[in-house]
C-alpha atoms as a PDB file:
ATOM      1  CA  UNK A   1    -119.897-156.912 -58.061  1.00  0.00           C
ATOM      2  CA  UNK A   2    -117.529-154.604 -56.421  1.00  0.00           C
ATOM      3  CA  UNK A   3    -113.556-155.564 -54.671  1.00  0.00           C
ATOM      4  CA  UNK A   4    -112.396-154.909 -51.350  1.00  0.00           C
ATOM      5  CA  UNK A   5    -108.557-154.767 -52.643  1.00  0.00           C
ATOM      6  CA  UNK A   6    -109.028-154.290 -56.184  1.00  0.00           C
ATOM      7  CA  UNK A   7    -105.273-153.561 -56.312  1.00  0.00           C
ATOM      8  CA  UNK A   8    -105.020-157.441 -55.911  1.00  0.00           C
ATOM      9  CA  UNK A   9    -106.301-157.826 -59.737  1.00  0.00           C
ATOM     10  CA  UNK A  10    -102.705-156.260 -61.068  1.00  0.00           C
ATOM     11  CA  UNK A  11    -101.220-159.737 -59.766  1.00  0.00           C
ATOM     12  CA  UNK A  12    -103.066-161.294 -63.351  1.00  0.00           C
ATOM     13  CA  UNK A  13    -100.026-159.600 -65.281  1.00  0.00           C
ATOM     14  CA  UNK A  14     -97.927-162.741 -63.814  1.00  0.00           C
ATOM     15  CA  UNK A  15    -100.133-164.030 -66.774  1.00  0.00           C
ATOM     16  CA  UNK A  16     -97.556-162.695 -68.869  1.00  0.00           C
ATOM     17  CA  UNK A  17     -94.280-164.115 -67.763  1.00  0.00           C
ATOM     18  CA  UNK A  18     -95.983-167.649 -67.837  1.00  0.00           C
ATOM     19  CA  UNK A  19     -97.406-167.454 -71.221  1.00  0.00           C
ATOM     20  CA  UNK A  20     -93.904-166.460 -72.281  1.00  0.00           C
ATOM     21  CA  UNK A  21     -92.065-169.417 -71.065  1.00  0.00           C
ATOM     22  CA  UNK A  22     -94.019-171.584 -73.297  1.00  0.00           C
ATOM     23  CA  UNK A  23     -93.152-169.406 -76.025  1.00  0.00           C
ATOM     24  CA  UNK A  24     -90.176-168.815 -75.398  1.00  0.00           C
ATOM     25  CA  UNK A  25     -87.467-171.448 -76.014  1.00  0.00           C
ATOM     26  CA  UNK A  26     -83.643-172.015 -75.959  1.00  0.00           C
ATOM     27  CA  UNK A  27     -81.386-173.000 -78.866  1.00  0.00           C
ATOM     28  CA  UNK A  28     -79.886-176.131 -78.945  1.00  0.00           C
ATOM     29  CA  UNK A  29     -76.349-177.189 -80.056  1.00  0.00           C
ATOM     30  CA  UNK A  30     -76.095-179.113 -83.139  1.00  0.00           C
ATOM     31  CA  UNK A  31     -74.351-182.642 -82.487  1.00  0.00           C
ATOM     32  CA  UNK A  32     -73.627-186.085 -84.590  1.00  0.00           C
ATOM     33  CA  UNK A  33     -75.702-189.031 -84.535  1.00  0.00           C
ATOM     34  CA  UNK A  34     -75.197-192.246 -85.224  1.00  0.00           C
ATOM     35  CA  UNK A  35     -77.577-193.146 -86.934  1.00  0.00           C
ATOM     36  CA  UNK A  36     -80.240-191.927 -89.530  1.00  0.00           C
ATOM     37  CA  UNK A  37     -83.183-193.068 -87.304  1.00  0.00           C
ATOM     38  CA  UNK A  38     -83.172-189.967 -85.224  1.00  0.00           C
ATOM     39  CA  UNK A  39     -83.622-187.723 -87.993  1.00  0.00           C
ATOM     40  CA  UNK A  40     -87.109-188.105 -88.280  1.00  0.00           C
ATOM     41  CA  UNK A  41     -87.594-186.583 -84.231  1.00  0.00           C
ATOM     42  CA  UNK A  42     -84.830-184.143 -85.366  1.00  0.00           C
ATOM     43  CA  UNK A  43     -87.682-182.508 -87.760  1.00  0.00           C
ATOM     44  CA  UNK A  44     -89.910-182.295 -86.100  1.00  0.00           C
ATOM     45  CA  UNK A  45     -87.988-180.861 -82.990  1.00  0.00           C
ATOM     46  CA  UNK A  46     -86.623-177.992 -85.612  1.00  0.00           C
ATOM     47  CA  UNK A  47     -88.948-175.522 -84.635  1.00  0.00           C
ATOM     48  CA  UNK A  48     -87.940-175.701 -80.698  1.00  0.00           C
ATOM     49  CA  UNK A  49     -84.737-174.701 -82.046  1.00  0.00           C
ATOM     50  CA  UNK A  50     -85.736-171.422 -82.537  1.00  0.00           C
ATOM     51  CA  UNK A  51     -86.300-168.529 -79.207  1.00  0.00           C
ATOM     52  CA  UNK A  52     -89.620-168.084 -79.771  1.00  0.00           C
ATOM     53  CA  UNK A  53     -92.558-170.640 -81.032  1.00  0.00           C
ATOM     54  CA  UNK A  54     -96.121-170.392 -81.617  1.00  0.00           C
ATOM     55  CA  UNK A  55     -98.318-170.747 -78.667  1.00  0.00           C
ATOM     56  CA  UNK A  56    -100.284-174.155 -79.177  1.00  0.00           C
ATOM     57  CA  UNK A  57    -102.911-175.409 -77.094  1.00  0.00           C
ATOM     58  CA  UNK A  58    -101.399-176.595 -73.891  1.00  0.00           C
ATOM     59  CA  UNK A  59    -103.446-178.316 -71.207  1.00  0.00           C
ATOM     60  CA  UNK A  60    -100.635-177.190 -68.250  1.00  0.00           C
ATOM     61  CA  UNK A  61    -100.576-174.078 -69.451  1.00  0.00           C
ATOM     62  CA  UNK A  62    -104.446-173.602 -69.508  1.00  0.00           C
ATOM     63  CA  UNK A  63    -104.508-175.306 -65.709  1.00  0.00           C
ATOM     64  CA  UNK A  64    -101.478-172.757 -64.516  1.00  0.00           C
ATOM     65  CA  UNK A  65    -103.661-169.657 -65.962  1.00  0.00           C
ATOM     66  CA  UNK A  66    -106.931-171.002 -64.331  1.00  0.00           C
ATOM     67  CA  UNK A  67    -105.190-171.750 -61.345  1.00  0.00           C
ATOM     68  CA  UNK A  68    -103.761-167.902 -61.163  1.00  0.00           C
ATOM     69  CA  UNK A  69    -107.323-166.118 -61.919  1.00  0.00           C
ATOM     70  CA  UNK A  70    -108.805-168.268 -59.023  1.00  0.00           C
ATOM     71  CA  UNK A  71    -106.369-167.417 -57.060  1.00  0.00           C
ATOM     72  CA  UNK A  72    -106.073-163.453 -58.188  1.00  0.00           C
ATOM     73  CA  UNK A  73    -109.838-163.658 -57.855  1.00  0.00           C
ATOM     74  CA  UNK A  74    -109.353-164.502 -54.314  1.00  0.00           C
ATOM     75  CA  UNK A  75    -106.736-162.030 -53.170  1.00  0.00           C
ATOM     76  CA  UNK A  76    -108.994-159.240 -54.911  1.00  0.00           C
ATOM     77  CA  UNK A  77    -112.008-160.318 -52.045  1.00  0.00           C
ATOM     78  CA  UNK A  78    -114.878-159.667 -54.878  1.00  0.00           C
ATOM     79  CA  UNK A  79    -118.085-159.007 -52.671  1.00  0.00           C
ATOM     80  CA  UNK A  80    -121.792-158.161 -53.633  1.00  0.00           C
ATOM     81  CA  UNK A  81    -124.301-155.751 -52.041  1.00  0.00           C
ATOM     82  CA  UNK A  82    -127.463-157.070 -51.604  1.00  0.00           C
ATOM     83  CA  UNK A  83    -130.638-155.124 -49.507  1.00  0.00           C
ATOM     84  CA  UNK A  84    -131.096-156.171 -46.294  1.00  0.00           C
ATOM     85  CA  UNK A  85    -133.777-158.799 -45.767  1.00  0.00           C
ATOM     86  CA  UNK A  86    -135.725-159.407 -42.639  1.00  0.00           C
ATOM     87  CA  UNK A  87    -138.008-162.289 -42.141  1.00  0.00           C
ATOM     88  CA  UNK A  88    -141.553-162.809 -40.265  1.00  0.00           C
ATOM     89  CA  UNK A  89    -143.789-159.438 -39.456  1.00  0.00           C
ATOM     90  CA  UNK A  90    -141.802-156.604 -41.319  1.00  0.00           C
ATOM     91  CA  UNK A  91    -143.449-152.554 -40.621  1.00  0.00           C
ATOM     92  CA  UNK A  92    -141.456-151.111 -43.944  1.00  0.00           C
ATOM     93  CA  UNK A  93    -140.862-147.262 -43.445  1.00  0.00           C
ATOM     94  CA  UNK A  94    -140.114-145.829 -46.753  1.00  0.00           C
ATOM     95  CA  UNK A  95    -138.649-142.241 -46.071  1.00  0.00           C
ATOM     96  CA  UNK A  96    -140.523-139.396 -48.090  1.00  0.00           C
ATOM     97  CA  UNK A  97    -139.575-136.059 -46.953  1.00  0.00           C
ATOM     98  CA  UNK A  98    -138.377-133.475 -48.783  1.00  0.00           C
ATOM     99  CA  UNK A  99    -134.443-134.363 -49.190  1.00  0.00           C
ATOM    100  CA  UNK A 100    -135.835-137.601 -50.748  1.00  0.00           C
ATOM    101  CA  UNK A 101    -136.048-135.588 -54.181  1.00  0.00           C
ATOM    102  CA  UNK A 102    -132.318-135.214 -54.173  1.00  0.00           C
ATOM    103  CA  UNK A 103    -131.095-136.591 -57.801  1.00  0.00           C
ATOM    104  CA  UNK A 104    -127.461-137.928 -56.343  1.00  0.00           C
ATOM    105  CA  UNK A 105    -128.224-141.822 -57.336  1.00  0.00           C
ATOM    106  CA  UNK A 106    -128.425-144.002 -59.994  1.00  0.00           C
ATOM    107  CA  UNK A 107    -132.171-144.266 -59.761  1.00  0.00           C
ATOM    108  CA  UNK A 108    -132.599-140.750 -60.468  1.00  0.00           C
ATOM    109  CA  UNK A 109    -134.187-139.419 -57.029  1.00  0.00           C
ATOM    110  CA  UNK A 110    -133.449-141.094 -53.722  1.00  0.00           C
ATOM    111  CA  UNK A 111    -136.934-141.981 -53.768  1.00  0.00           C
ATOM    112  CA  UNK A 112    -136.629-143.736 -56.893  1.00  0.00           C
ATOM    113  CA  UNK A 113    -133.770-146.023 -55.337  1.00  0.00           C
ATOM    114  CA  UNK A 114    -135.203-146.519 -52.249  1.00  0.00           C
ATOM    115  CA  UNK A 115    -138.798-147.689 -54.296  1.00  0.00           C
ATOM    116  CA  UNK A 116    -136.323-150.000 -56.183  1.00  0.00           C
ATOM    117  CA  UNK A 117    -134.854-151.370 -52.995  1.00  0.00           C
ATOM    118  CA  UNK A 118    -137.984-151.821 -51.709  1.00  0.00           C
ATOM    119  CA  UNK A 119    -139.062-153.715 -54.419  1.00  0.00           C
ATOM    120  CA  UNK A 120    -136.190-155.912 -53.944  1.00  0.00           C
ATOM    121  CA  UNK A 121    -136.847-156.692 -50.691  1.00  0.00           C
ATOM    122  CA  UNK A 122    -140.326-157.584 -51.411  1.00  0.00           C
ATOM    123  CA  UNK A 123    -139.244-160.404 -54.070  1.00  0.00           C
ATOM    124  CA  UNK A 124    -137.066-161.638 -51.208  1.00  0.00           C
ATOM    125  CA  UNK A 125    -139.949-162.604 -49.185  1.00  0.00           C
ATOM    126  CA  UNK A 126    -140.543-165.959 -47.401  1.00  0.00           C
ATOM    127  CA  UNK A 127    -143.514-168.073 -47.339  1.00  0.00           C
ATOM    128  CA  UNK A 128    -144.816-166.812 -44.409  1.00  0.00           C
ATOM    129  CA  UNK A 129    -144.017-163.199 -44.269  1.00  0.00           C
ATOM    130  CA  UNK A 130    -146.625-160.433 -44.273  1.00  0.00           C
ATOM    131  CA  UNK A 131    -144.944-156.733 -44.335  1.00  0.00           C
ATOM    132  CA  UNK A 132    -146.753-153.295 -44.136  1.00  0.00           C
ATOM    133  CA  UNK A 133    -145.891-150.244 -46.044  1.00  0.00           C
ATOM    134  CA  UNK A 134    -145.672-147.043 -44.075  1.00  0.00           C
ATOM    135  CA  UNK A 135    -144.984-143.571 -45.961  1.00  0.00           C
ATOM    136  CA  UNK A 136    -142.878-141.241 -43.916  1.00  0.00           C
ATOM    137  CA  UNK A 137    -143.548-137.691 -44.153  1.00  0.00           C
ATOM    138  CA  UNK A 138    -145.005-134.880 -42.114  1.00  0.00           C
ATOM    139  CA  UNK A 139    -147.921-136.729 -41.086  1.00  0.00           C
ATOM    140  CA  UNK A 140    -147.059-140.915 -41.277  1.00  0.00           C
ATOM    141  CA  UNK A 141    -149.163-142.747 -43.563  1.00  0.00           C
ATOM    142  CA  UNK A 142    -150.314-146.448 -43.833  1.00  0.00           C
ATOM    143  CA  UNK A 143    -149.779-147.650 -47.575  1.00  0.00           C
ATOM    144  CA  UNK A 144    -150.831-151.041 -46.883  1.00  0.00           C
ATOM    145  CA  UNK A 145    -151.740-153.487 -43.709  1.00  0.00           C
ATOM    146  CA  UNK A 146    -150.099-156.243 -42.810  1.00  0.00           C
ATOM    147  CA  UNK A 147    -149.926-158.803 -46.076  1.00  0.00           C
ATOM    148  CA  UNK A 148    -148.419-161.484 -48.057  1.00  0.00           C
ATOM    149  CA  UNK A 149    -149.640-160.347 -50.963  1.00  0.00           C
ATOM    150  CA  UNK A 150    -146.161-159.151 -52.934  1.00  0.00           C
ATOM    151  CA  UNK A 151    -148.542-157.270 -55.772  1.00  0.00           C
ATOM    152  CA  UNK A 152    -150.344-155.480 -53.237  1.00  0.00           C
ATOM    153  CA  UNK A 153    -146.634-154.896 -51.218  1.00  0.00           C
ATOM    154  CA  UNK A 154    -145.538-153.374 -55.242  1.00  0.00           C
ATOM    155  CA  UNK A 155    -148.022-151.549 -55.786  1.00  0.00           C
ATOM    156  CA  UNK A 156    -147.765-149.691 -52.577  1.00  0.00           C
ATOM    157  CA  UNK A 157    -144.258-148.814 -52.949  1.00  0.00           C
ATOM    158  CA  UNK A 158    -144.689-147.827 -56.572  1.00  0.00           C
ATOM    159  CA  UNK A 159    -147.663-145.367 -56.215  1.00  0.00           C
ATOM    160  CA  UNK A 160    -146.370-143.436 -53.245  1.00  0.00           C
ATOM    161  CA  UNK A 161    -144.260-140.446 -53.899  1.00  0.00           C
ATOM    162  CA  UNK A 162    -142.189-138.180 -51.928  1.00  0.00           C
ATOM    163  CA  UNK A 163    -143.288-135.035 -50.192  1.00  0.00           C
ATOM    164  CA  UNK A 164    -141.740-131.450 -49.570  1.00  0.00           C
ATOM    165  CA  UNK A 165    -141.864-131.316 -45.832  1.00  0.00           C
ATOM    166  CA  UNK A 166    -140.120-132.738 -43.369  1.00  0.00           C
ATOM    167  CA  UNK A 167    -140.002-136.751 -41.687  1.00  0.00           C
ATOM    168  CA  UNK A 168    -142.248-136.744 -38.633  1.00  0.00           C
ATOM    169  CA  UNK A 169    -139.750-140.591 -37.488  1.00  0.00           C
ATOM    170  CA  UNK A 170    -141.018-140.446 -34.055  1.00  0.00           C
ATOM    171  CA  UNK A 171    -145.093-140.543 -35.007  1.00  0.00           C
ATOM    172  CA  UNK A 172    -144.275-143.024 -37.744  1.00  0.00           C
ATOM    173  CA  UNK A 173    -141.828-145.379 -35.201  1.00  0.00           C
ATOM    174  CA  UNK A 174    -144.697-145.096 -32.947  1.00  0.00           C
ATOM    175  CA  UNK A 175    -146.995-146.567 -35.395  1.00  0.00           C
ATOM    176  CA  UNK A 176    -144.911-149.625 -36.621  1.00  0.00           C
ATOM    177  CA  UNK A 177    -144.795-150.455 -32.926  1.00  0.00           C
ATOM    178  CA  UNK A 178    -148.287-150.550 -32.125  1.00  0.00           C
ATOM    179  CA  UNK A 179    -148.675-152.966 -35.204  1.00  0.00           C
ATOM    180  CA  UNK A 180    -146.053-155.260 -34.253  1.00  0.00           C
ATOM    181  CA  UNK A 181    -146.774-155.375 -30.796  1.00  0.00           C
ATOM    182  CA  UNK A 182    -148.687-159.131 -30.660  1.00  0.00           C
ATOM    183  CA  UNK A 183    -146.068-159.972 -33.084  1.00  0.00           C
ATOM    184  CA  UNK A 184    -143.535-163.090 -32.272  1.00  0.00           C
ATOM    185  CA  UNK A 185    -140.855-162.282 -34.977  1.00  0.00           C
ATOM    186  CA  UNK A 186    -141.200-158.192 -35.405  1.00  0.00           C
ATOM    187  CA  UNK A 187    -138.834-156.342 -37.162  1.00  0.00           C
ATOM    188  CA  UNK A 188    -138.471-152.582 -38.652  1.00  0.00           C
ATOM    189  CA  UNK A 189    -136.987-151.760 -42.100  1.00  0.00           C
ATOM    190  CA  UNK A 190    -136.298-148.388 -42.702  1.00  0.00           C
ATOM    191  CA  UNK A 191    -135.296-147.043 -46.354  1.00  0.00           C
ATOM    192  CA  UNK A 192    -134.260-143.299 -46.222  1.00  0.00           C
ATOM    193  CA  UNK A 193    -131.201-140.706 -46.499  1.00  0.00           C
ATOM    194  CA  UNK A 194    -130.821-140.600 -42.605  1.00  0.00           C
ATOM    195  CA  UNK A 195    -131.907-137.752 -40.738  1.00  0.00           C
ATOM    196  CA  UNK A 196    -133.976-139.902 -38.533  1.00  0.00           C
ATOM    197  CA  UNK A 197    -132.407-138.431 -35.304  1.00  0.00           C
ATOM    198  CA  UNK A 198    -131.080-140.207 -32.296  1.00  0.00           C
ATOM    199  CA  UNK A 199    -131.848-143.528 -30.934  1.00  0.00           C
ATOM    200  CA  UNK A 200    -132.646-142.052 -27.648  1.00  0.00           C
ATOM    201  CA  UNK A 201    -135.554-140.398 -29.185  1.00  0.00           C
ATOM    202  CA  UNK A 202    -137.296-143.333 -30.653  1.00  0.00           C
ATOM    203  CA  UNK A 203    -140.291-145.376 -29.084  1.00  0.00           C
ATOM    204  CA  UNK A 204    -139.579-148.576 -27.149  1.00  0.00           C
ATOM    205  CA  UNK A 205    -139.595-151.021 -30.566  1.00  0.00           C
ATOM    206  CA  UNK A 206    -140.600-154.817 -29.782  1.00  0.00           C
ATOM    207  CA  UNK A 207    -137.810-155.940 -32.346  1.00  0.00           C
ATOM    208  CA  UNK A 208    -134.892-155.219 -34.730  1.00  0.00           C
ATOM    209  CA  UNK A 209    -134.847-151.790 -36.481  1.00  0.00           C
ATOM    210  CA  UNK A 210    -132.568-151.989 -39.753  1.00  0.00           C
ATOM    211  CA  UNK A 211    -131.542-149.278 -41.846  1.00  0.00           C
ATOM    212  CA  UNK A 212    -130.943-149.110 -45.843  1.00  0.00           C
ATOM    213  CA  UNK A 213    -128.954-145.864 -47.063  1.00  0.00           C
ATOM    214  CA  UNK A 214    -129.874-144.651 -50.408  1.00  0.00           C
ATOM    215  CA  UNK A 215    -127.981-141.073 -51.430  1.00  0.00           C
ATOM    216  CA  UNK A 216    -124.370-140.525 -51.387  1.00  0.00           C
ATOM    217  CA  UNK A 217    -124.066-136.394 -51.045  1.00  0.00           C
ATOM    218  CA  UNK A 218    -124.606-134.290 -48.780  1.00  0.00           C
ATOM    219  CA  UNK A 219    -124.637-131.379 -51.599  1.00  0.00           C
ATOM    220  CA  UNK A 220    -127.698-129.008 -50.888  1.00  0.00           C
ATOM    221  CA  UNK A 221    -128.184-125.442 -50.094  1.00  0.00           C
ATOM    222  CA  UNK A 222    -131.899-124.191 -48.893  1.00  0.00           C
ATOM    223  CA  UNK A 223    -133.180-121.336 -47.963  1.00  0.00           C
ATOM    224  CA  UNK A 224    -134.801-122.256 -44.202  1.00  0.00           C
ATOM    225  CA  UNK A 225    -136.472-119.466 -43.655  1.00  0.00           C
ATOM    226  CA  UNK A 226    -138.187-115.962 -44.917  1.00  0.00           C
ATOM    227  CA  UNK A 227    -139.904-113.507 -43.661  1.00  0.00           C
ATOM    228  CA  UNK A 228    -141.361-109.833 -43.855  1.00  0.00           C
ATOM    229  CA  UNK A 229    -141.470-107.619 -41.255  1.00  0.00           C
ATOM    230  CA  UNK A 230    -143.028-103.675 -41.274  1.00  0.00           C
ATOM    231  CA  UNK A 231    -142.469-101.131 -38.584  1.00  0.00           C
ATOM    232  CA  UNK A 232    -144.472 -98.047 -38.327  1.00  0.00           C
ATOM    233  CA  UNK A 233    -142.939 -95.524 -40.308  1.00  0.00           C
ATOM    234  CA  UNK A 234    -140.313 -97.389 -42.082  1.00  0.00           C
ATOM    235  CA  UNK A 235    -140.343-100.111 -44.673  1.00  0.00           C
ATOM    236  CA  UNK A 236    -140.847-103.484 -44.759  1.00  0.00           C
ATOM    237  CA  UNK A 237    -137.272-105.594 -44.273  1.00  0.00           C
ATOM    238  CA  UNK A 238    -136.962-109.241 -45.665  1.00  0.00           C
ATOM    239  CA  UNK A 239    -135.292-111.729 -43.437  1.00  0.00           C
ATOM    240  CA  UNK A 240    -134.121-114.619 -44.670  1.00  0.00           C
ATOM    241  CA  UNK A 241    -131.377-117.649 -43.729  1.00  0.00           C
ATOM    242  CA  UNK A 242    -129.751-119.822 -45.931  1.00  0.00           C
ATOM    243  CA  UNK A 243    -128.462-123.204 -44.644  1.00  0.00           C
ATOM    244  CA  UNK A 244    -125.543-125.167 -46.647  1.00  0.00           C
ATOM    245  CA  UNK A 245    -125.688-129.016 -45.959  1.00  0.00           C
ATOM    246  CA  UNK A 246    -122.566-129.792 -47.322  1.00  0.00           C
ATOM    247  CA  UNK A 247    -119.426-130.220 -45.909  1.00  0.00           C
ATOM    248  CA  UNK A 248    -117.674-127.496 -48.723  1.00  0.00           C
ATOM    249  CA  UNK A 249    -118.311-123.864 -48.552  1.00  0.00           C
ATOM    250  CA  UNK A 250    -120.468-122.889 -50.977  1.00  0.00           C
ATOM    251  CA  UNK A 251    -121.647-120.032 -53.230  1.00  0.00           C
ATOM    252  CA  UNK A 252    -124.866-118.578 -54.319  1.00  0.00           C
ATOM    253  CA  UNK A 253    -126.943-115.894 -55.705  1.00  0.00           C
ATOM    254  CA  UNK A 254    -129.374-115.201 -53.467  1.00  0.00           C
ATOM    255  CA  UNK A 255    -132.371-113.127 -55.423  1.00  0.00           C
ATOM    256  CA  UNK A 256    -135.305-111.318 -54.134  1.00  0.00           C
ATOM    257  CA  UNK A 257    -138.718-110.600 -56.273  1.00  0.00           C
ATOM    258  CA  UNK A 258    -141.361-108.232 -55.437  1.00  0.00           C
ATOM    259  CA  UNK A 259    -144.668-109.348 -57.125  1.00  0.00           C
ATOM    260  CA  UNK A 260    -142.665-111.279 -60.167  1.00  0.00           C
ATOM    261  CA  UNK A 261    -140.670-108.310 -60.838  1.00  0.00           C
ATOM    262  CA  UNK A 262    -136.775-108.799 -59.900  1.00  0.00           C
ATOM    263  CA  UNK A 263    -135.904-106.603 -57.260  1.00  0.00           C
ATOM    264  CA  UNK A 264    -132.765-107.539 -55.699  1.00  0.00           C
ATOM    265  CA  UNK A 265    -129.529-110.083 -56.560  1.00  0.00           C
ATOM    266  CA  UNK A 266    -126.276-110.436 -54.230  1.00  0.00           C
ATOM    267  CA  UNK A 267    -123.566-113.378 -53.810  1.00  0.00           C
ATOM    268  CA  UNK A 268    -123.037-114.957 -50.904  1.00  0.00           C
ATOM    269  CA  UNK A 269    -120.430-117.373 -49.850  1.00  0.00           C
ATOM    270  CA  UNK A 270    -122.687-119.590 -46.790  1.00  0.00           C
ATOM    271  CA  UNK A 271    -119.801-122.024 -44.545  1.00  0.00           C
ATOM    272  CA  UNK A 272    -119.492-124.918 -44.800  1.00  0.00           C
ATOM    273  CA  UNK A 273    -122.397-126.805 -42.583  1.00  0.00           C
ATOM    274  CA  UNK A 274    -123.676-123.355 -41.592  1.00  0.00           C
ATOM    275  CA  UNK A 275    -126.386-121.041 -42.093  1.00  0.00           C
ATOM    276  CA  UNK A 276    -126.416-117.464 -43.224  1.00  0.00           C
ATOM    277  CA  UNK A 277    -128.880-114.535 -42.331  1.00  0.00           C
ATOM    278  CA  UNK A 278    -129.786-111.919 -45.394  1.00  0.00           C
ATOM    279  CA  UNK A 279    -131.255-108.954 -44.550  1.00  0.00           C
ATOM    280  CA  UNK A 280    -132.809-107.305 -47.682  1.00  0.00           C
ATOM    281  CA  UNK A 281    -134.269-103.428 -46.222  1.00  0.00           C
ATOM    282  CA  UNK A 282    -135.924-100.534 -48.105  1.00  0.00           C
ATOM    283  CA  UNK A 283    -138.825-103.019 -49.899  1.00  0.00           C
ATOM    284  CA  UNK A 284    -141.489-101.190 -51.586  1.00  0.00           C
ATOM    285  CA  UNK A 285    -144.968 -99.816 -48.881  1.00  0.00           C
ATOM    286  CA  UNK A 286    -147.073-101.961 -51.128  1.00  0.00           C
ATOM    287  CA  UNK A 287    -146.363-105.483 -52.355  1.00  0.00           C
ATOM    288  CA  UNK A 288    -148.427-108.440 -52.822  1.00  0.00           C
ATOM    289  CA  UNK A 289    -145.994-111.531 -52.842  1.00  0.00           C
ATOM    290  CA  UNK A 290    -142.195-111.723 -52.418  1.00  0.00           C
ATOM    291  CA  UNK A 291    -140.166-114.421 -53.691  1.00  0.00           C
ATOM    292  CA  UNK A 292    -136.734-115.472 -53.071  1.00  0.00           C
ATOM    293  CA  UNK A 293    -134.503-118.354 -54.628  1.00  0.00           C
ATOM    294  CA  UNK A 294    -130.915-119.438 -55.009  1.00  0.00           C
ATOM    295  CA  UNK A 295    -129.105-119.794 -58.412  1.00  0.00           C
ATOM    296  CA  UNK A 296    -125.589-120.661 -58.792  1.00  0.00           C
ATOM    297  CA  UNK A 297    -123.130-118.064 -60.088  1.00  0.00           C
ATOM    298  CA  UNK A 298    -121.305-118.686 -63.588  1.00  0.00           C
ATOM    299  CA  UNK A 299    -118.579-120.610 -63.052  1.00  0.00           C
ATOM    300  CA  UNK A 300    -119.721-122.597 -59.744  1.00  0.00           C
ATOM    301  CA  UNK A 301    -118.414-126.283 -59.119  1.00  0.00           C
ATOM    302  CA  UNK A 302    -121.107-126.739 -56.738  1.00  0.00           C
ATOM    303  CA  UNK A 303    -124.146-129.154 -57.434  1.00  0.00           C
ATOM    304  CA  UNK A 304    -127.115-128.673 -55.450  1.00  0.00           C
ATOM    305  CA  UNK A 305    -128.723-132.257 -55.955  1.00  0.00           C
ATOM    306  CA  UNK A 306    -131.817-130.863 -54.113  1.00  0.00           C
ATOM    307  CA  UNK A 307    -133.687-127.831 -56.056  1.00  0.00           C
ATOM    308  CA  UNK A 308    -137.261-127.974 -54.215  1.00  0.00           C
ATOM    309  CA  UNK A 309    -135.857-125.878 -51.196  1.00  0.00           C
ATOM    310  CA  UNK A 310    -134.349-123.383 -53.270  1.00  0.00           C
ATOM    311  CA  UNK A 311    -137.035-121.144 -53.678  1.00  0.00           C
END
């Protein structure tokens, strides 16, 4: 459970002040009677004589208290988040590309949260409803048809795992239609990091599309592309770009390998939401394999929550 104004939960102190006035009390004057048949209430009123008396169970006071957490409770506007829940034909799209991997929630991996989700949303399930289980990667993949069958629905979502390429949306949008074309209540859930592109691009859908976030940074530098290039007479040259996803510039070591052996390491500083070219000239005539990667340099605040792209 989470608060919209949790500023609103300092008004319990007024706790305080009302506790106190039952504690505290005023001395009173000392007059004549007379008679002796007042001295009996005069005992036992000798210990409201004194400022301050020890707090006994008061049934106002207990009603005044509950009375200020309800209404502290209220001001604070507590809310839970709950996963979206669609009834009738449901074409689930659970989002496995390669920025799935990313280790920036609770879960562990986004993938991890958005299985969880998923199997949330499965439990929520009406008499009735029959969902399919598509896996979104390079090439869309059908985890399940169309059933009602929640252990089948599970173990769909728990097998499946995330892949290293990129989310082909438009193929797998395109295939949740078709299913849910003869369908009278359609709808499309779609559990992923975003990416998906823009709405313009998507297939004509004969229902609702709703999206479930899972991630919460944008923290990832990758290196987007490498290559080796020999002209006659000279040697080979390494290009390479790195990409920062972030919205903070960011700094790296980006090293070079020639057939496991280190052959190269420089710093870079990539922008923020930007890519960087690296040229890396004078490699050896004769090489087998090159391999790059990023590591951070002592002393770096940054977190790359994705690794797999680094190298």
């Amino acid at each position: 459970m989470s608060f919209l104004t949790p500023l609103a939960l300092l008004a319990g102190l007024l706790a305080l002040p009302i506790v106190l006035l039952y504690m505290l009390r005023l001395r009173r004057r000392e007059t004549s009677v007379s008679s002796t048949y007042l001295w009996q209430q005069i005992v036992r009123d000798r210990e409201a004589n004194t400022p301050w008396q020890k707090l006994r169970r008061n049934l106002l006071l207990l009603l005044q208290l509950l009375l200020l957490a309800l209404l502290v409770f209220a001001l604070a506007r507590p809310y839970i988040n709950v996963p979206a829940v669609t009834t009738g034909q449901i074409a689930l799209l659970l989002d496995a590309s390669a920025s799935m991997n990313a280790t920036d929630t609770d879960s562990g991996s986004r993938f991890a949260s958005a299985q969880r989700i998923a199997n949330e949303i499965i439990d929520t399930m009406n008499t009735g409803d029959q969902m399919t289980v598509i896996r979104v990667a390079d090439v869309p993949e059908v985890l399940t048809g169309y059933t009602a069958d929640s252990a089948v629905l599970h173990n769909a979502i728990n097998t499946a795992r995330p892949s290293n390429a990129l989310a082909d949306w438009t193929a797998a949008l395109t295939l949740a239609a078709a299913g849910g074309a003869s369908a009278e209540n359609f709808n499309v859930l779609i559990i992923g990091d975003g990416g998906i592109g823009a709405a313009s691009e998507f297939p004509p859908i004969p229902g609702d599309i709703e999206f479930v976030p899972v991630g919460r940074s944008d923290a990832n530098l990758a290196i987007t592309a490498l290559a080796a290039r020999g002209l006659p007479g000279q040697n080979p040259e390494l290009f390479a770009e790195i990409t920062n996803y972030s919205s903070a510039d960011a700094d790296t070591i980006f090293s070079l390998g020639v057939d496991g052996v280190l052959f190269s390491a420089e710093r870079y500083t990539v922008p923020a939401r930007g890519k960087l070219p690296v040229v890396s000239s004078a490699l050896p005539e004769d090489y087998d394999t090159l391999q790059a990667a990023l590591t951070p340099p002592s002393g770096s605040s940054f977190v790359d929550y994705l690794a797999q792209d680094n190298a």
